[in-house]
C-alpha atoms as a PDB file:
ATOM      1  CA  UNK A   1     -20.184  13.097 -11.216  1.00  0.00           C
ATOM      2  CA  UNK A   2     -23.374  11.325 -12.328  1.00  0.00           C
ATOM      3  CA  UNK A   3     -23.606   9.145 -15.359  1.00  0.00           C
ATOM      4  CA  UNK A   4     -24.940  10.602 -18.431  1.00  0.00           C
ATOM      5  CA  UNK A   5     -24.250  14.018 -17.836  1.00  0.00           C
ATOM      6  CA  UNK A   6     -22.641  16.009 -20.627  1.00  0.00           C
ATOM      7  CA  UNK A   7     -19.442  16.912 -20.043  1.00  0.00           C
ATOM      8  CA  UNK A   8     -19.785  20.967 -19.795  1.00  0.00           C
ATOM      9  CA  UNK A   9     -22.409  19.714 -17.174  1.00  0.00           C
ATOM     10  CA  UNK A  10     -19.761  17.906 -15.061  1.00  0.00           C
ATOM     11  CA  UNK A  11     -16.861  19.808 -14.916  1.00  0.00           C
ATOM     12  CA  UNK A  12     -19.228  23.143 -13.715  1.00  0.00           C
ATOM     13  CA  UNK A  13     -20.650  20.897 -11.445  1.00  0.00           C
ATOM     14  CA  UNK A  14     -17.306  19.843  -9.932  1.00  0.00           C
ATOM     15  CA  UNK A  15     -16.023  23.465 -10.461  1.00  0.00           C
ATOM     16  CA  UNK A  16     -18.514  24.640  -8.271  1.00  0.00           C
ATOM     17  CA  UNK A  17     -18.280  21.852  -5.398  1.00  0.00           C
ATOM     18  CA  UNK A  18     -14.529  23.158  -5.327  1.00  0.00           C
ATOM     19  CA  UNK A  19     -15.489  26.278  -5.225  1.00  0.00           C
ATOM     20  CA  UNK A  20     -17.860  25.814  -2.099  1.00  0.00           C
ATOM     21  CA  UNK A  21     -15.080  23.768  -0.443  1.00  0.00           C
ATOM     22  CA  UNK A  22     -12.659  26.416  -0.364  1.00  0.00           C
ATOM     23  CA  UNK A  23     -14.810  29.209   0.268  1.00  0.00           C
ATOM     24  CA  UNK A  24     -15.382  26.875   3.722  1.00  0.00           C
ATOM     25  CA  UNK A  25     -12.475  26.165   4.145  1.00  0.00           C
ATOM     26  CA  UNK A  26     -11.179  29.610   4.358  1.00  0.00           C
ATOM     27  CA  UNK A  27     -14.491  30.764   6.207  1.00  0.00           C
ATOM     28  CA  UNK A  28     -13.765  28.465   9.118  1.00  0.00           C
ATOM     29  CA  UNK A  29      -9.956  28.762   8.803  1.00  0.00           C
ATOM     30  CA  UNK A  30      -9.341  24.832   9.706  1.00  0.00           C
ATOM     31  CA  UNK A  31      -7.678  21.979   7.953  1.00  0.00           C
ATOM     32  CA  UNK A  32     -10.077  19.958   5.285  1.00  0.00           C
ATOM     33  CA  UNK A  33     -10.200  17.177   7.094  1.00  0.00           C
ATOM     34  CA  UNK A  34      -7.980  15.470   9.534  1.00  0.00           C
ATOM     35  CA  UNK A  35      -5.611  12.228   8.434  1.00  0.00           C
ATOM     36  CA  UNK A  36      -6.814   9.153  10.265  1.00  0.00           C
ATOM     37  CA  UNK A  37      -3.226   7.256  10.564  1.00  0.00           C
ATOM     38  CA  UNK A  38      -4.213   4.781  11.728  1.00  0.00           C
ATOM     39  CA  UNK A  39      -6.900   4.037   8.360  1.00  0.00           C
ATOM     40  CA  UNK A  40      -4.278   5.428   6.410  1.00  0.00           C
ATOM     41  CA  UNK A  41      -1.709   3.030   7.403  1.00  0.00           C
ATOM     42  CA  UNK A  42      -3.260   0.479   6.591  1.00  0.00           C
ATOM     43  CA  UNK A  43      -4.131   1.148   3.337  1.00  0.00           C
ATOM     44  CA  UNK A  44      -0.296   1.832   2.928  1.00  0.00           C
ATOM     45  CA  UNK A  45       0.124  -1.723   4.329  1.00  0.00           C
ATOM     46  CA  UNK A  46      -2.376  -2.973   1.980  1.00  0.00           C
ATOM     47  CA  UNK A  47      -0.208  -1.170  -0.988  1.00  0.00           C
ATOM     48  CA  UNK A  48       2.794  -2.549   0.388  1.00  0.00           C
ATOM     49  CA  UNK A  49       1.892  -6.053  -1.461  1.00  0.00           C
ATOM     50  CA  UNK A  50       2.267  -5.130  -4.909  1.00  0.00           C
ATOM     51  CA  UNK A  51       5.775  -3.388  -4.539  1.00  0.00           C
ATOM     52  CA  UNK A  52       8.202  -4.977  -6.878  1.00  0.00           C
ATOM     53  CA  UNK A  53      10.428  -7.729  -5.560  1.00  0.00           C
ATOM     54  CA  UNK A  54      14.036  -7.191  -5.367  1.00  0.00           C
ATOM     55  CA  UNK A  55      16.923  -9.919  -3.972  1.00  0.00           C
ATOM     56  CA  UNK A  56      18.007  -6.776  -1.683  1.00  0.00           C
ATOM     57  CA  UNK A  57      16.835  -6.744   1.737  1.00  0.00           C
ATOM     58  CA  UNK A  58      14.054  -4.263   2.272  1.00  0.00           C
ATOM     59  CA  UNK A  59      11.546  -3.313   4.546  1.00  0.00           C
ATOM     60  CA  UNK A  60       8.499  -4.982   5.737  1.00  0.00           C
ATOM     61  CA  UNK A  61       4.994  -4.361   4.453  1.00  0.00           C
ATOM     62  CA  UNK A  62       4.005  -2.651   7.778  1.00  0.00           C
ATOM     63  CA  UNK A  63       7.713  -1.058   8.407  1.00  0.00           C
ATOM     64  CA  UNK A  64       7.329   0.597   4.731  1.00  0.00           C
ATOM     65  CA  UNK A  65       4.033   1.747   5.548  1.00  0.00           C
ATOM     66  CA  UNK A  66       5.104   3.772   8.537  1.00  0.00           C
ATOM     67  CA  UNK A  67       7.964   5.522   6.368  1.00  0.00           C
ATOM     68  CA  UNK A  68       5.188   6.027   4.202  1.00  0.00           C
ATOM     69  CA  UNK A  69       3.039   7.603   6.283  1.00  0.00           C
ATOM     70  CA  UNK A  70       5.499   9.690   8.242  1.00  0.00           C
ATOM     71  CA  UNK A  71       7.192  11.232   4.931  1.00  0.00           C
ATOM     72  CA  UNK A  72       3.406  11.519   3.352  1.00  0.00           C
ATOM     73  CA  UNK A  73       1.750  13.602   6.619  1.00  0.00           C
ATOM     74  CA  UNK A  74       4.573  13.966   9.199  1.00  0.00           C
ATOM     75  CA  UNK A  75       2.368  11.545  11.518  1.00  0.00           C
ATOM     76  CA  UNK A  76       4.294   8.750  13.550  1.00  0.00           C
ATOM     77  CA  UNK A  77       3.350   5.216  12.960  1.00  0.00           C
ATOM     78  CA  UNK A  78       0.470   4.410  15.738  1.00  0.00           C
ATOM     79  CA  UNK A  79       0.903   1.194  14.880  1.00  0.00           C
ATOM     80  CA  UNK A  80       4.679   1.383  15.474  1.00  0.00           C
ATOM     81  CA  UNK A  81       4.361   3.476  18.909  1.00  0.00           C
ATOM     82  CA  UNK A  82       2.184   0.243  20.053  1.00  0.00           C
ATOM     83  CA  UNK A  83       4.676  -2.401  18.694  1.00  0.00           C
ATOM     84  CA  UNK A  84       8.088  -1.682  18.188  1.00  0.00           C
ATOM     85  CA  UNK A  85      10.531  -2.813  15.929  1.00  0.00           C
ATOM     86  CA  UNK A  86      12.302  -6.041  16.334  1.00  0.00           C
ATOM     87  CA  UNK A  87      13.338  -6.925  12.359  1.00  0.00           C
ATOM     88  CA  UNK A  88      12.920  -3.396  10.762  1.00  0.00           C
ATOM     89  CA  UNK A  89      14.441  -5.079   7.454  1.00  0.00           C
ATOM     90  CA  UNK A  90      13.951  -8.518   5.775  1.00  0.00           C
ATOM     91  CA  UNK A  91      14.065 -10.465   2.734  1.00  0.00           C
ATOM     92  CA  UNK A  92      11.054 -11.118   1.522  1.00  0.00           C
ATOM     93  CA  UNK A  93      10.069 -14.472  -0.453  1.00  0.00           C
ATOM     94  CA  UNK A  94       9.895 -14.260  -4.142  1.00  0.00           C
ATOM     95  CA  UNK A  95       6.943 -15.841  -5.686  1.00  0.00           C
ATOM     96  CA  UNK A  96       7.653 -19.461  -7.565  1.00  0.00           C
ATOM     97  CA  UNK A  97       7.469 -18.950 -11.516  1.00  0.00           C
ATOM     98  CA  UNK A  98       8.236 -22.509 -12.306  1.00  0.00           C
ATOM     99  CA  UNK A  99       4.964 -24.894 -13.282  1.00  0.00           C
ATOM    100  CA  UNK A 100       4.290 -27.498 -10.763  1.00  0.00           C
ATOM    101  CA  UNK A 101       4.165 -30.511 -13.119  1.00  0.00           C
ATOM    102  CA  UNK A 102       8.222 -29.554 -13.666  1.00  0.00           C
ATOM    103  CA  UNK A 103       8.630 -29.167  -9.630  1.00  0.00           C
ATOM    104  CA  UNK A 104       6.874 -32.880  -9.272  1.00  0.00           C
ATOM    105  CA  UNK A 105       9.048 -34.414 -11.990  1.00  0.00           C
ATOM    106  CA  UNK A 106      12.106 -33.129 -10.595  1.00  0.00           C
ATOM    107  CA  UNK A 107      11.455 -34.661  -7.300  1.00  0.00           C
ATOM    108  CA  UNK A 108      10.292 -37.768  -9.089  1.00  0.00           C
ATOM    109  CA  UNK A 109      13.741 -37.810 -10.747  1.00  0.00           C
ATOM    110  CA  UNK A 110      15.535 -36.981  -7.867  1.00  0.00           C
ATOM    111  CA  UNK A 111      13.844 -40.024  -6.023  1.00  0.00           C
ATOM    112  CA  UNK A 112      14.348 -42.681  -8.646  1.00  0.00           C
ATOM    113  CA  UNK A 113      17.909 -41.374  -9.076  1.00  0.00           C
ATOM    114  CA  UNK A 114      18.995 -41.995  -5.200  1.00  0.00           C
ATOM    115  CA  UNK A 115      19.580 -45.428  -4.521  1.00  0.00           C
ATOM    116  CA  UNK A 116      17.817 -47.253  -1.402  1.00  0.00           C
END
């Protein structure tokens, strides 16, 4: 709703846009709006990067977001009908929490430590 607006304003303004939805909606008898799976998937895929990482082997970013997708709408992947699977699970790599000036004096260490 619009900025400013007091908020008795707002909510009957967003009461009534409801209200004119489903009165359409049940007018026309059809769905809101169709899923597009194929913009929705890859928003999935997009959500996929911020899942927490585990040492377990899971699925890919794009093999998640078909599971998604199928137990969110009951769509297939159209990404998936196009490209099968080949590795439907996989580790994926766990992001370095050490500082680099440690990393470089380790291998510093390690060099001058090895003879020649």
């Amino acid at each position: 709703m619009a900025k400013g607006k007091p908020k008795g304003v707002a909510i009957a303004a967003l009461a009534r846009h409801l209200l004119v939805l489903a009165y359409q909606l049940l007018t026309k008898e059809e769905p809101y709006r169709r899923v597009d799976a194929k913009k929705y998937e890859d928003k999935l895929q997009a959500l996929a990067a911020f899942r927490p990482h585990t040492q377990e082997l899971e699925p890919t970013h794009t093999a998640w977001a078909a599971e998604q997708l199928k137990a969110l709408t009951g769509l297939p992947s159209p990404y998936e009908e196009v490209h099968p699977r080949s590795r439907p699970l996989r580790r994926r790599k766990l992001v370095r929490q050490t500082d680099p000036i440690q990393e470089v004096t380790a291998v510093i260490t390690r060099a001058l430590a090895t003879p020649s």
